[in-house]
Protein backbone atom coordinates (compact mmCIF):
# COMPACT_ATOMS: atom_id res chain seq x y z
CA UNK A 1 63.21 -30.89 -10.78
CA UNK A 2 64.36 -29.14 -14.22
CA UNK A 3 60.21 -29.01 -14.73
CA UNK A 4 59.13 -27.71 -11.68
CA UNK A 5 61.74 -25.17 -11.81
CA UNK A 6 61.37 -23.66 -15.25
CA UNK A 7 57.56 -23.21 -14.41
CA UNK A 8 58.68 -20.87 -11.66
CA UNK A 9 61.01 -19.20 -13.84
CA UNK A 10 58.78 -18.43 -16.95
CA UNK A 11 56.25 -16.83 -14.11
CA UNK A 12 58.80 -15.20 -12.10
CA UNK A 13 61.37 -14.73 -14.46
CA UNK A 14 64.69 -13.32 -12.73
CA UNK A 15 63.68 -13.59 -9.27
CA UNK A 16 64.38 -16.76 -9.12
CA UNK A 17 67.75 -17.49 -8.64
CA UNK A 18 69.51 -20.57 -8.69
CA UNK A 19 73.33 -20.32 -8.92
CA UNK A 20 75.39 -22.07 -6.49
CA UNK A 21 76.48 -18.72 -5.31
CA UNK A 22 72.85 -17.91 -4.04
CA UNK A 23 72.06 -21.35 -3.28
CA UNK A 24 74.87 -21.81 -1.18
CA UNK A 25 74.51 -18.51 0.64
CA UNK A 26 70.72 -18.97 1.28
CA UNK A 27 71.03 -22.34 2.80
CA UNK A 28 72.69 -20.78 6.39
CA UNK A 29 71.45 -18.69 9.62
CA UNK A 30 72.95 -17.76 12.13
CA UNK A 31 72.61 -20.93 14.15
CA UNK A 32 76.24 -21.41 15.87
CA UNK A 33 76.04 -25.08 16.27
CA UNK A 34 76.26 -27.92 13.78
CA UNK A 35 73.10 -28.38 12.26
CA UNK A 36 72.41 -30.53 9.02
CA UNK A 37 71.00 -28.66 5.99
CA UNK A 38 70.59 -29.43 2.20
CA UNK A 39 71.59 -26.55 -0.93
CA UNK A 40 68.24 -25.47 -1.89
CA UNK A 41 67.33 -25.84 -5.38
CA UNK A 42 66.52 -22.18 -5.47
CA UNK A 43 66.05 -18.97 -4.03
CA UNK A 44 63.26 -16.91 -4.72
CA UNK A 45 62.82 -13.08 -4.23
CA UNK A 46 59.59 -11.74 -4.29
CA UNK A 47 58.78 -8.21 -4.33
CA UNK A 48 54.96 -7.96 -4.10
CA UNK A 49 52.03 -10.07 -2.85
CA UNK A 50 50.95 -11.26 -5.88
CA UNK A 51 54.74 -12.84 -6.50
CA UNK A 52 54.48 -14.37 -3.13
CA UNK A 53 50.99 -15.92 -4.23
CA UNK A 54 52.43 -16.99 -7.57
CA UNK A 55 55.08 -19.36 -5.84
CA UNK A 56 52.70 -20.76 -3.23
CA UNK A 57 50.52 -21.76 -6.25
CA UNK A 58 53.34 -22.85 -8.61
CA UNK A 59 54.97 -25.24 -5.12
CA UNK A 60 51.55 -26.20 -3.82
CA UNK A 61 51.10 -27.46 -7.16
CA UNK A 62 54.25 -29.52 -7.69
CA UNK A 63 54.81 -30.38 -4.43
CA UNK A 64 58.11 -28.12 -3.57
CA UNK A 65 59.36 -27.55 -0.31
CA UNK A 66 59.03 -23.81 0.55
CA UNK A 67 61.66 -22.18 3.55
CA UNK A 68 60.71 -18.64 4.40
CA UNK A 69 63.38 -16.63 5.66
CA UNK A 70 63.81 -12.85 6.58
CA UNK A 71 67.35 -12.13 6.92
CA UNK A 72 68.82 -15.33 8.96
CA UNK A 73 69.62 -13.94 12.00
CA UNK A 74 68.13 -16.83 13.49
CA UNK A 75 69.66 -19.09 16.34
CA UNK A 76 67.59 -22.44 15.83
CA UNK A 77 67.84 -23.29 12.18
CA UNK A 78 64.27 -22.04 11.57
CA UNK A 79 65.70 -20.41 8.27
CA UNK A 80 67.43 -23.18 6.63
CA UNK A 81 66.46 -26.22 4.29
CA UNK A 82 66.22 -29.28 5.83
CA UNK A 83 64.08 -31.27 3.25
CA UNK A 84 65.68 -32.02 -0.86
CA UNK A 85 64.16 -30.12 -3.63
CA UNK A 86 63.23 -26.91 -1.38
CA UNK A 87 63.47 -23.63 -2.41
CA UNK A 88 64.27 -20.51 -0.15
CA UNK A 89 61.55 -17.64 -0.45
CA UNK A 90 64.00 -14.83 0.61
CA UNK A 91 61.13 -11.32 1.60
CA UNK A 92 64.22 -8.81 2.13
CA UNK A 93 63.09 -7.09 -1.00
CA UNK A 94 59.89 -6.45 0.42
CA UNK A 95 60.82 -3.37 2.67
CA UNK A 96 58.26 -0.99 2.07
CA UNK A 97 55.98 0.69 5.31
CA UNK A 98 53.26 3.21 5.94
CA UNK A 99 52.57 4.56 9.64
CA UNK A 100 49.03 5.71 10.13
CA UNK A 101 50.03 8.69 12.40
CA UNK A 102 46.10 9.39 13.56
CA UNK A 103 45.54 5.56 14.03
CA UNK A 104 48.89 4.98 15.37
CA UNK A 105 49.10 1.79 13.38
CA UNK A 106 52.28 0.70 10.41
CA UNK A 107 51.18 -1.33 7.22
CA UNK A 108 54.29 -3.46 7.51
CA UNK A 109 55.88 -5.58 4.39
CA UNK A 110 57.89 -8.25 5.76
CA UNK A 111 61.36 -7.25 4.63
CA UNK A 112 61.15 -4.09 6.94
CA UNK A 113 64.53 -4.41 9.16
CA UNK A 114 63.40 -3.56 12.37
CA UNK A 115 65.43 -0.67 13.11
CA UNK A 116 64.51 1.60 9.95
CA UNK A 117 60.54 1.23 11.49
CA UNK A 118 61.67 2.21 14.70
CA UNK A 119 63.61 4.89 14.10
CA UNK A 120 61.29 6.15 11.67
CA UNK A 121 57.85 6.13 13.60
CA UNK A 122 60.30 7.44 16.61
CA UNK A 123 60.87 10.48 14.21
CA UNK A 124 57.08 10.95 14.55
CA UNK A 125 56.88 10.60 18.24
CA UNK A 126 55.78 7.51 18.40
CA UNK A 127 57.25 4.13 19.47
CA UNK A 128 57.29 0.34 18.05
CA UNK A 129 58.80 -1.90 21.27
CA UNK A 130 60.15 -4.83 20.68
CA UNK A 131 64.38 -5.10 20.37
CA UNK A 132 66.04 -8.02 19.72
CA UNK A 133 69.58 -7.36 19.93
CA UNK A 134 69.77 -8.30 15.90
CA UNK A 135 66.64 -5.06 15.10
CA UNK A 136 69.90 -3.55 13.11
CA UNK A 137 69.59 -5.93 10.67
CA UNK A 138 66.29 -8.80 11.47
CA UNK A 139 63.32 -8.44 9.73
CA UNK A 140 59.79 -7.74 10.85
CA UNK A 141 58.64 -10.92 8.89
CA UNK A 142 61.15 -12.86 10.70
CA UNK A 143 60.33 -10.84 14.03
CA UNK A 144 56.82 -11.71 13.43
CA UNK A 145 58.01 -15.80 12.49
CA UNK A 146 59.56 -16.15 16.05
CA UNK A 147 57.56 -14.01 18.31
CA UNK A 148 61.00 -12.13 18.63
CA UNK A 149 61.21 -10.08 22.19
CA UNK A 150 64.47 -8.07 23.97
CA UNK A 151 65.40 -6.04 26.59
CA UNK A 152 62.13 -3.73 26.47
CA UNK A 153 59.79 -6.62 26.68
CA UNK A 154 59.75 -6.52 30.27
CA UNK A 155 57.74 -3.79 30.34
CA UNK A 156 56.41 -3.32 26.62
CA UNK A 157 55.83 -7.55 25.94
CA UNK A 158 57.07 -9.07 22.65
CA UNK A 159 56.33 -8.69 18.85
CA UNK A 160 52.08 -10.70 19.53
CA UNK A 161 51.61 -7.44 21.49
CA UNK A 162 52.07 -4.92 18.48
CA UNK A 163 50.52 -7.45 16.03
CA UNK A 164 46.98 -6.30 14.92
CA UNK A 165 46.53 -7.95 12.05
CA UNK A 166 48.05 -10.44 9.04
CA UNK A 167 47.90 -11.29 5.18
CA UNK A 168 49.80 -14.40 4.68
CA UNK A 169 49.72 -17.16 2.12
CA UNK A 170 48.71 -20.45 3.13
CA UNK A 171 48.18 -23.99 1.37
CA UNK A 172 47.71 -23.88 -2.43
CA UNK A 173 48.37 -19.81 -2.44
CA UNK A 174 44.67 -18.90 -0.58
CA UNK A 175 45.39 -15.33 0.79
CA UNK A 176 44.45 -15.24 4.82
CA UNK A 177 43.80 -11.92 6.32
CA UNK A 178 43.17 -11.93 9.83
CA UNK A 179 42.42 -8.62 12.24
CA UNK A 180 42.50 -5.27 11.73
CA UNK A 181 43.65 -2.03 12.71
CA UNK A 182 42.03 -2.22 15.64
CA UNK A 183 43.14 -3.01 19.74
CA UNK A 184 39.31 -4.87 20.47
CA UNK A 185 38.64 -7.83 18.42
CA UNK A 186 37.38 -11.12 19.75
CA UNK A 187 35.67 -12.67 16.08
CA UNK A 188 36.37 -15.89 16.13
CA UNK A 189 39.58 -17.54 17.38
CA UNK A 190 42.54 -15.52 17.80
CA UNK A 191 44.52 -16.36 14.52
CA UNK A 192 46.80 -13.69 14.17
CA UNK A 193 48.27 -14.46 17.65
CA UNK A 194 48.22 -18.15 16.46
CA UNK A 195 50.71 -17.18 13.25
CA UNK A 196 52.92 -14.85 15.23
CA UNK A 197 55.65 -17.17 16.12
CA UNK A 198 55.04 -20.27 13.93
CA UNK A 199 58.09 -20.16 12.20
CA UNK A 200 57.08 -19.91 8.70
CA UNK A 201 55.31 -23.36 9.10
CA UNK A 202 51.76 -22.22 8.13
CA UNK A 203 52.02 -19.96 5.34
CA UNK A 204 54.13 -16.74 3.72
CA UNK A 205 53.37 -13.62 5.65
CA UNK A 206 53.11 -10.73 2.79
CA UNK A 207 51.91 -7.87 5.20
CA UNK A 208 51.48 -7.25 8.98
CA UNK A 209 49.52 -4.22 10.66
CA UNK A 210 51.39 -3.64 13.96
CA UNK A 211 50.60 -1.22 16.77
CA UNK A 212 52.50 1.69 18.13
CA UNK A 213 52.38 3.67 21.08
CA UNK A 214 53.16 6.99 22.51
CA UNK A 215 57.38 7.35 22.32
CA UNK A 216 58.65 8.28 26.19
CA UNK A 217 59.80 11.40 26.16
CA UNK A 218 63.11 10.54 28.97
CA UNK A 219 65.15 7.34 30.05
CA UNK A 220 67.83 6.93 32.40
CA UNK A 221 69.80 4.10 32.63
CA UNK A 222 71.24 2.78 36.09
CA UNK A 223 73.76 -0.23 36.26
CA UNK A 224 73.91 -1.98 39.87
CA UNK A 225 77.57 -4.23 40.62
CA UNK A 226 77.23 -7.75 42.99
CA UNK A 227 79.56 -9.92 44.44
CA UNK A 228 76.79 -12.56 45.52
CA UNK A 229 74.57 -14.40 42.36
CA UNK A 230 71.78 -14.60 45.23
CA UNK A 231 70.92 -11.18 46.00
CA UNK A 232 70.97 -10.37 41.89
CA UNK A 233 67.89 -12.57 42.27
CA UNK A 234 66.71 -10.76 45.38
CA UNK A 235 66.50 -7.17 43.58
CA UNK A 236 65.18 -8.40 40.48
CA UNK A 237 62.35 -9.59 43.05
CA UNK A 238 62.40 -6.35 44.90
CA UNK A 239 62.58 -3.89 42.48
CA UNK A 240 59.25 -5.61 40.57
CA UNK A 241 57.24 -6.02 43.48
CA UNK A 242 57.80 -2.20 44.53
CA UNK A 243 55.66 -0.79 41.90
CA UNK A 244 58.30 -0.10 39.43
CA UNK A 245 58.41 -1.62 36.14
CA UNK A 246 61.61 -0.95 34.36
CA UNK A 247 61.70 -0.91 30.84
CA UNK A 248 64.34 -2.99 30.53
CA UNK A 249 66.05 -5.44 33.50
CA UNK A 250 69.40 -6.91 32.34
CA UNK A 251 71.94 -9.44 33.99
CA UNK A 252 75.53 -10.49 32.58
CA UNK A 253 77.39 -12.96 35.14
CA UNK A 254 81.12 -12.78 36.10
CA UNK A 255 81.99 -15.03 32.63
CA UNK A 256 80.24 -12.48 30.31
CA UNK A 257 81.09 -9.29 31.62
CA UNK A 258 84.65 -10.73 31.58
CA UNK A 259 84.84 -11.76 27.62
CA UNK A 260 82.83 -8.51 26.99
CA UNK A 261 85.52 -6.41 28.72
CA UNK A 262 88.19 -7.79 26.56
CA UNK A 263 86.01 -7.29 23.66
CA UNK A 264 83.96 -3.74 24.44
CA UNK A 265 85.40 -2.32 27.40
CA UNK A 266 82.66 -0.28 28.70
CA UNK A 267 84.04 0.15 32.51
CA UNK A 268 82.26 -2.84 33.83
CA UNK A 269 84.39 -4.13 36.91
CA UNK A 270 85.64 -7.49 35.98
CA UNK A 271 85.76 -9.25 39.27
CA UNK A 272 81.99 -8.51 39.95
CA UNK A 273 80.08 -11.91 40.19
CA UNK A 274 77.25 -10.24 38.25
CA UNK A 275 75.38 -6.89 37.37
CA UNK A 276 72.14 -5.68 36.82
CA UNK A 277 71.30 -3.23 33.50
CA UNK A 278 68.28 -1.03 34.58
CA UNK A 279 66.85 1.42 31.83
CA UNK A 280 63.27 3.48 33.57
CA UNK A 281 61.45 5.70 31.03
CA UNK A 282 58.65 7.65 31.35
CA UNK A 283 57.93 11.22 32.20
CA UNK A 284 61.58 13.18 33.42
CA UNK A 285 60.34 13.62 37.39
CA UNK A 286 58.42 10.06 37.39
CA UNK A 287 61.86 7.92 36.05
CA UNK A 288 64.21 10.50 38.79
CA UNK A 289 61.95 9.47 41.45
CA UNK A 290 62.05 5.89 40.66
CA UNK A 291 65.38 5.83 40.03
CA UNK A 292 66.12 6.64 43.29
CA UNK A 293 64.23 4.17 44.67
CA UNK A 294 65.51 1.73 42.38
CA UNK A 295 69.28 2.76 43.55
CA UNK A 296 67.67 2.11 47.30
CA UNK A 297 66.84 -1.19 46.82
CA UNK A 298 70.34 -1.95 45.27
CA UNK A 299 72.25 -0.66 47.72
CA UNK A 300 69.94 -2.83 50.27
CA UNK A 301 70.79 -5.65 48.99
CA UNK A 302 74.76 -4.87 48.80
CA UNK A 303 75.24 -3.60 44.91
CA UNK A 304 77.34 -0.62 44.42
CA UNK A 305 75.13 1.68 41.81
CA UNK A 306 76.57 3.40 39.13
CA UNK A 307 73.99 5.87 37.42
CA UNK A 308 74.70 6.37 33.66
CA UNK A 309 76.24 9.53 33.23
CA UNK A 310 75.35 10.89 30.21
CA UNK A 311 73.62 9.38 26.75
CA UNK A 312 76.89 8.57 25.60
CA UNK A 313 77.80 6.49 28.94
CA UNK A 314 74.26 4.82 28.61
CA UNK A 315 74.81 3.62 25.10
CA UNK A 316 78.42 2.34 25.94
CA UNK A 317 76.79 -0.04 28.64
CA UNK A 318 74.11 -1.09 26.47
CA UNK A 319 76.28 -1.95 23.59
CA UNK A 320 78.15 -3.75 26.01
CA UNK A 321 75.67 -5.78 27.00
CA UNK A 322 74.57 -6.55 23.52
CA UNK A 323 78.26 -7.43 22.26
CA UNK A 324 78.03 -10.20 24.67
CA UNK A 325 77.57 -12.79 21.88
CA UNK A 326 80.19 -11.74 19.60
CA UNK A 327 82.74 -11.06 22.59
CA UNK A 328 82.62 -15.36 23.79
CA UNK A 329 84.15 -16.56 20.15
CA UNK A 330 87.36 -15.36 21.58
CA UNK A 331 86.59 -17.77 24.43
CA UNK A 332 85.83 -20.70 22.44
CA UNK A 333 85.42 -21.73 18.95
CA UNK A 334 81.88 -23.36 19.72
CA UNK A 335 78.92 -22.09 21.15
CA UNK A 336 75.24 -23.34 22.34
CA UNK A 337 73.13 -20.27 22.60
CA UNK A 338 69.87 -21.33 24.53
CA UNK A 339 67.31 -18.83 26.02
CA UNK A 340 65.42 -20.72 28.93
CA UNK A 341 62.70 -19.21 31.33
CA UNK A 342 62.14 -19.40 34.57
CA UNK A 343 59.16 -18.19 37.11
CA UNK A 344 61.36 -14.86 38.12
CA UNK A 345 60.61 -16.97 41.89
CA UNK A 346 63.41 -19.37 41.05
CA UNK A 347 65.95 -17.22 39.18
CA UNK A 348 69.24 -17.32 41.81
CA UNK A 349 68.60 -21.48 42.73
CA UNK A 350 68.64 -21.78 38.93
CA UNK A 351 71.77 -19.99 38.28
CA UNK A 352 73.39 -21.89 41.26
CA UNK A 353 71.94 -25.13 39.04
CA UNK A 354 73.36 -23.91 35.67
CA UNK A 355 76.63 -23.40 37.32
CA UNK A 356 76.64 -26.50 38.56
CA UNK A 357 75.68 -27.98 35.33
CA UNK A 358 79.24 -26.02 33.99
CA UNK A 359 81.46 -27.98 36.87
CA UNK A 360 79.73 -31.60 36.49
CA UNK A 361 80.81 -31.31 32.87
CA UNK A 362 84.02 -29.10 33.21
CA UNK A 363 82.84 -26.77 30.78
CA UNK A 364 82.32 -22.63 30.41
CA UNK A 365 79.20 -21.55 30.82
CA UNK A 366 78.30 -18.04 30.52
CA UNK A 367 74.96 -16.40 31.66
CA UNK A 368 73.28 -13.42 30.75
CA UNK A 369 70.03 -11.87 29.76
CA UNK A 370 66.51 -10.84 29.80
CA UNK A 371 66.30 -11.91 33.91
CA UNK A 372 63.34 -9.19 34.27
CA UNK A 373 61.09 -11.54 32.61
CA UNK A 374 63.24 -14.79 33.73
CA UNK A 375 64.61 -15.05 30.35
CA UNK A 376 68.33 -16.31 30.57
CA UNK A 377 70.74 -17.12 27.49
CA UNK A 378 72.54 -19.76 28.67
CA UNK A 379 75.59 -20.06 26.40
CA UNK A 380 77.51 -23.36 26.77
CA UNK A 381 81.12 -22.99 24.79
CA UNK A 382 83.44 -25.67 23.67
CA UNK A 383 85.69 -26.21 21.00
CA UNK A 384 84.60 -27.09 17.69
CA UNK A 385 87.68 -29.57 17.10
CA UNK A 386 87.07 -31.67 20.08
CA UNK A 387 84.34 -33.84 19.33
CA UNK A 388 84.58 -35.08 23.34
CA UNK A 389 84.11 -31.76 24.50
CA UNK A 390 81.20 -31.30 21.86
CA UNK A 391 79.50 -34.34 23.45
CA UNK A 392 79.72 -33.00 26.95
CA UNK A 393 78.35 -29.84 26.05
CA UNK A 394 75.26 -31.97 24.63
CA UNK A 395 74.57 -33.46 27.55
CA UNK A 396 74.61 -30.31 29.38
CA UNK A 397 72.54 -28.88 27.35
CA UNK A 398 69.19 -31.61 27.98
CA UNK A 399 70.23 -30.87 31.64
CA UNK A 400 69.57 -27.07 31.08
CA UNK A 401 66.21 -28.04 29.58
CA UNK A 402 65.24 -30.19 32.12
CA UNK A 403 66.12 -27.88 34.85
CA UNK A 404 64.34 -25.01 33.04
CA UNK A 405 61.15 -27.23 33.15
CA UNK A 406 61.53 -28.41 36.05
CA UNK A 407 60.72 -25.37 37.23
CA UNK A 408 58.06 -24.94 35.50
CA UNK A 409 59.81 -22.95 32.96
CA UNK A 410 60.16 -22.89 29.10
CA UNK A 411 62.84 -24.41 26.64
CA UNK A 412 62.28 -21.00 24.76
CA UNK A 413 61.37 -17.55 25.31
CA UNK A 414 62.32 -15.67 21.93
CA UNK A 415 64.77 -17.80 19.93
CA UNK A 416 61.87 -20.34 18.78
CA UNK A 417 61.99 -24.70 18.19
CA UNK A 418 63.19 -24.28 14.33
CA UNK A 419 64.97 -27.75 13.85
CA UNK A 420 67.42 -27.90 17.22
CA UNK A 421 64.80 -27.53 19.91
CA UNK A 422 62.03 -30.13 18.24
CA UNK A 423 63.00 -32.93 20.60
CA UNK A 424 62.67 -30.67 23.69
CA UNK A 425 59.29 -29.18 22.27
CA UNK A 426 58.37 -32.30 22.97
CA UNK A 427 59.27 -32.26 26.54
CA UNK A 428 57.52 -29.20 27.34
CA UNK A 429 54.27 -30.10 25.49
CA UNK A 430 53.90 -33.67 25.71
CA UNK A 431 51.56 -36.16 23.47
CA UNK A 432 48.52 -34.52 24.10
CA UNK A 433 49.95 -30.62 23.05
CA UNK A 434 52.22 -31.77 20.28
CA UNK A 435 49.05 -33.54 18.47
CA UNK A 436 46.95 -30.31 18.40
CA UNK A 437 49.96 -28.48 16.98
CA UNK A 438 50.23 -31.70 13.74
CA UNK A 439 46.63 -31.00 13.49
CA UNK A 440 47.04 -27.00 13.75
CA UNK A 441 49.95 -27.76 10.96
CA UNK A 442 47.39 -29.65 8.82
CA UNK A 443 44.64 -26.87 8.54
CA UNK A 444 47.29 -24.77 6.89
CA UNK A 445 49.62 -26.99 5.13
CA UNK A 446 47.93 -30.31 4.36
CA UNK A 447 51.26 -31.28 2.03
CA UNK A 448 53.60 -30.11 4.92
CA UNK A 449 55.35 -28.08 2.29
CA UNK A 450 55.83 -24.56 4.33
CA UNK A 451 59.14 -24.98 6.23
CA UNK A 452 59.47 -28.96 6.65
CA UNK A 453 61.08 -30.80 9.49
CA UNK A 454 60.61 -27.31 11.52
CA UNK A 455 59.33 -27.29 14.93
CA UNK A 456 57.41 -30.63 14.84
């Protein structure tokens, strides 16, 4: 291991670091549950293409594991080493961009935390989409490694949208470019959409070209307060089958707004059973007009609506809804953050079934989410120091899967497999699905050497 090691020192000299500091620090996400993981031998931290092509050589060549990761903000373990003798190819020092104003395109490295892009082509008038509640500090590699989504994706769809084209690294360090700056391109088979949420099991992605759009020029936000689960289901139904499209259509259940409260108090009544986030952009007099509507069908259904009063008032129910997460550790100790879908159809039976899940297995469970697009995160808490209670939670957990495909749902729908979804993967896909994706694996990685024991 000394070997293999000083060969990637003498060509990469201090960018490779291997003290147990780094080591130890690099061999984490932000998965919340107890997940096994190795120290790596090493982390690496290229800053160019040709340093990311110099350790795909060097590890093709002496078979070392190789564990992309962006900046480990990810829920699934897709980010940490699994397999002895791996080393951890860290891109955050690969943060550079250029926005092609005229071509409304962004030559993206993949170190780029999302935010800086966005707020950046936004200073142009433009507008890159997709916001997972970590684009303060995720990565666009790492965006681009889970097929990351967020509130917008309702309306906008999720990082494959604004993906036009790739370099990556595959097997033995042979660069890859697929697409181009362009919206029409059907040569071949689609490989760029292919990459864009495979989870750093194919290759190294050194540069993306992603898309941008016109930036709205107004949003309002409108938050609607229930008392009954069902008819939370009823106006997500309504309101998308009117001919409005929010840009964003978020839920937090009685549990969540509760914990958030205590954490973020942002004036959300706690003994609500559930409410409804609704952010409409668009032209001023378009977004007033459906926003009325939108208020309409609320009231209809029994909500009392509370327009956002001001940019300041919008942001505090936003952040509310996005301190969610860090408000339930004062709950519990433990948490099982999964992010099921479901056919929008099935959404208020579902969270009847979830709830029921909670009681069978006297347990908190706390819902919230992307329910525009039937996206839930389902977070099932218990306390890290009762290994009973841990069990229980388990088992409701496979329950939450099953229900989720039972409905013809999925076990994901922006958090990715990484290493603590791989059995349920297998649920979803079955034999036939989960051979094409080994042989998909073995075009790009015949040594299996780009983030082992990952996904399948």
């Amino acid at each position: 291991m000394e070997k293999k090691l000083k060969k990637l020192k003498n060509a990469l000299g201090d960018k490779i670091k291997d003290s147990i500091v780094e080591r130890k620090l690099y061999s984490y996400d932000a998965t919340a549950i107890p997940i096994e993981h190795i120290t790596p031998i090493a982390v690496a931290f290229p800053t160019s293409s040709e340093d990311i092509e110099t350790i795909v050589k060097i590890c093709y060549e002496e078979d070392i594991p190789i564990v992309p990761r962006g900046a480990g903000s990810g829920l699934t373990g897709g980010a940490t080493p699994v397999v002895e003798g791996s080393i951890v190819i860290s891109l955050e020092k690969m943060n550079k961009f250029y926005v092609d104003v005229d071509n409304t395109t962004a030559y993206v490295e993949p170190g780029v935390v999302t935010s800086e892009l966005q707020d950046y082509v936004e200073s142009l008038g433009l507008f890159y989409p997709p916001d997972p509640s970590s684009f303060k500090y995720s990565t666009i590699g790492g965006n681009i490694a889970e097929n990351a989504g967020g509130p917008r994706c309702l309306k906008y769809g999720v990082t494959r949208e604004y993906v036009l084209g790739l370099e990556m690294y595959i097997k033995e360090g042979k660069l890859l470019k697929t697409g181009n700056p362009i919206i029409k391109d059907v040569a071949g088979y689609d490989l760029t959409r292919l990459v864009v949420g495979s989870e750093g099991t194919l290759g190294i992605v050194s540069k993306a070209i992603l898309k941008l759009i016109p930036k709205p020029p107004y949003k309002s936000t409108i938050m609607g307060i229930f008392n009954n689960i069902e008819n939370i289901g009823k106006s997500v139904t309504k309101i998308l089958t009117s001919g409005i499209l929010p840009c964003a259509l978020e839920f937090m259940d009685k549990n969540s707004i509760q914990a958030v409260q205590k954490f973020y108090p942002a004036g959300i009544p706690e003994d609500a059973e559930g409410v409804l986030l609704i952010e409409l952009d668009g032209q001023k007099e378009s977004v007033e007009k459906e926003k009325m509507e939108v208020s309409s069908i609320l009231k209809s259904l029994g909500a009392d609506v509370i327009p956002a009063q001001n940019p300041q008032h919008e942001q505090k129910l936003w952040s509310a809804r996005k301190n969610i997460g860090p408000a339930l550790a004062n709950i519990k100790s433990g948490k099982i953050n999964e992010d099921i879908v479901f056919p929008r159809i099935y959404l208020s039976e579902a969270l009847q079934k979830i709830n029921e899940i909670a009681k069978k297995y006297n347990l908190t469970i706390v819902n919230f989410g992307h329910i525009g697009d039937g996206n839930l995160h389902v977070n099932i808490l218990y306390d890290k120091l009762n290994k009973e209670e841990l069990e229980r939670a388990e088992k409701a957990v496979d329950e939450v899967f099953e229900l989720a495909l039972h409905y013809q749902g999925s076990i994901t729908g922006e958090h990715g497999v990484g290493l603590t979804k791989k059995k349920f993967l297998e649920w979803q896909l079955k034999d036939v699905g989960i051979e094409l994706l080994k042989a998909i694996k073995q075009s790009f990685d015949p040594k299996n050497l780009f983030n082992p024991g990952k996904v399948i």
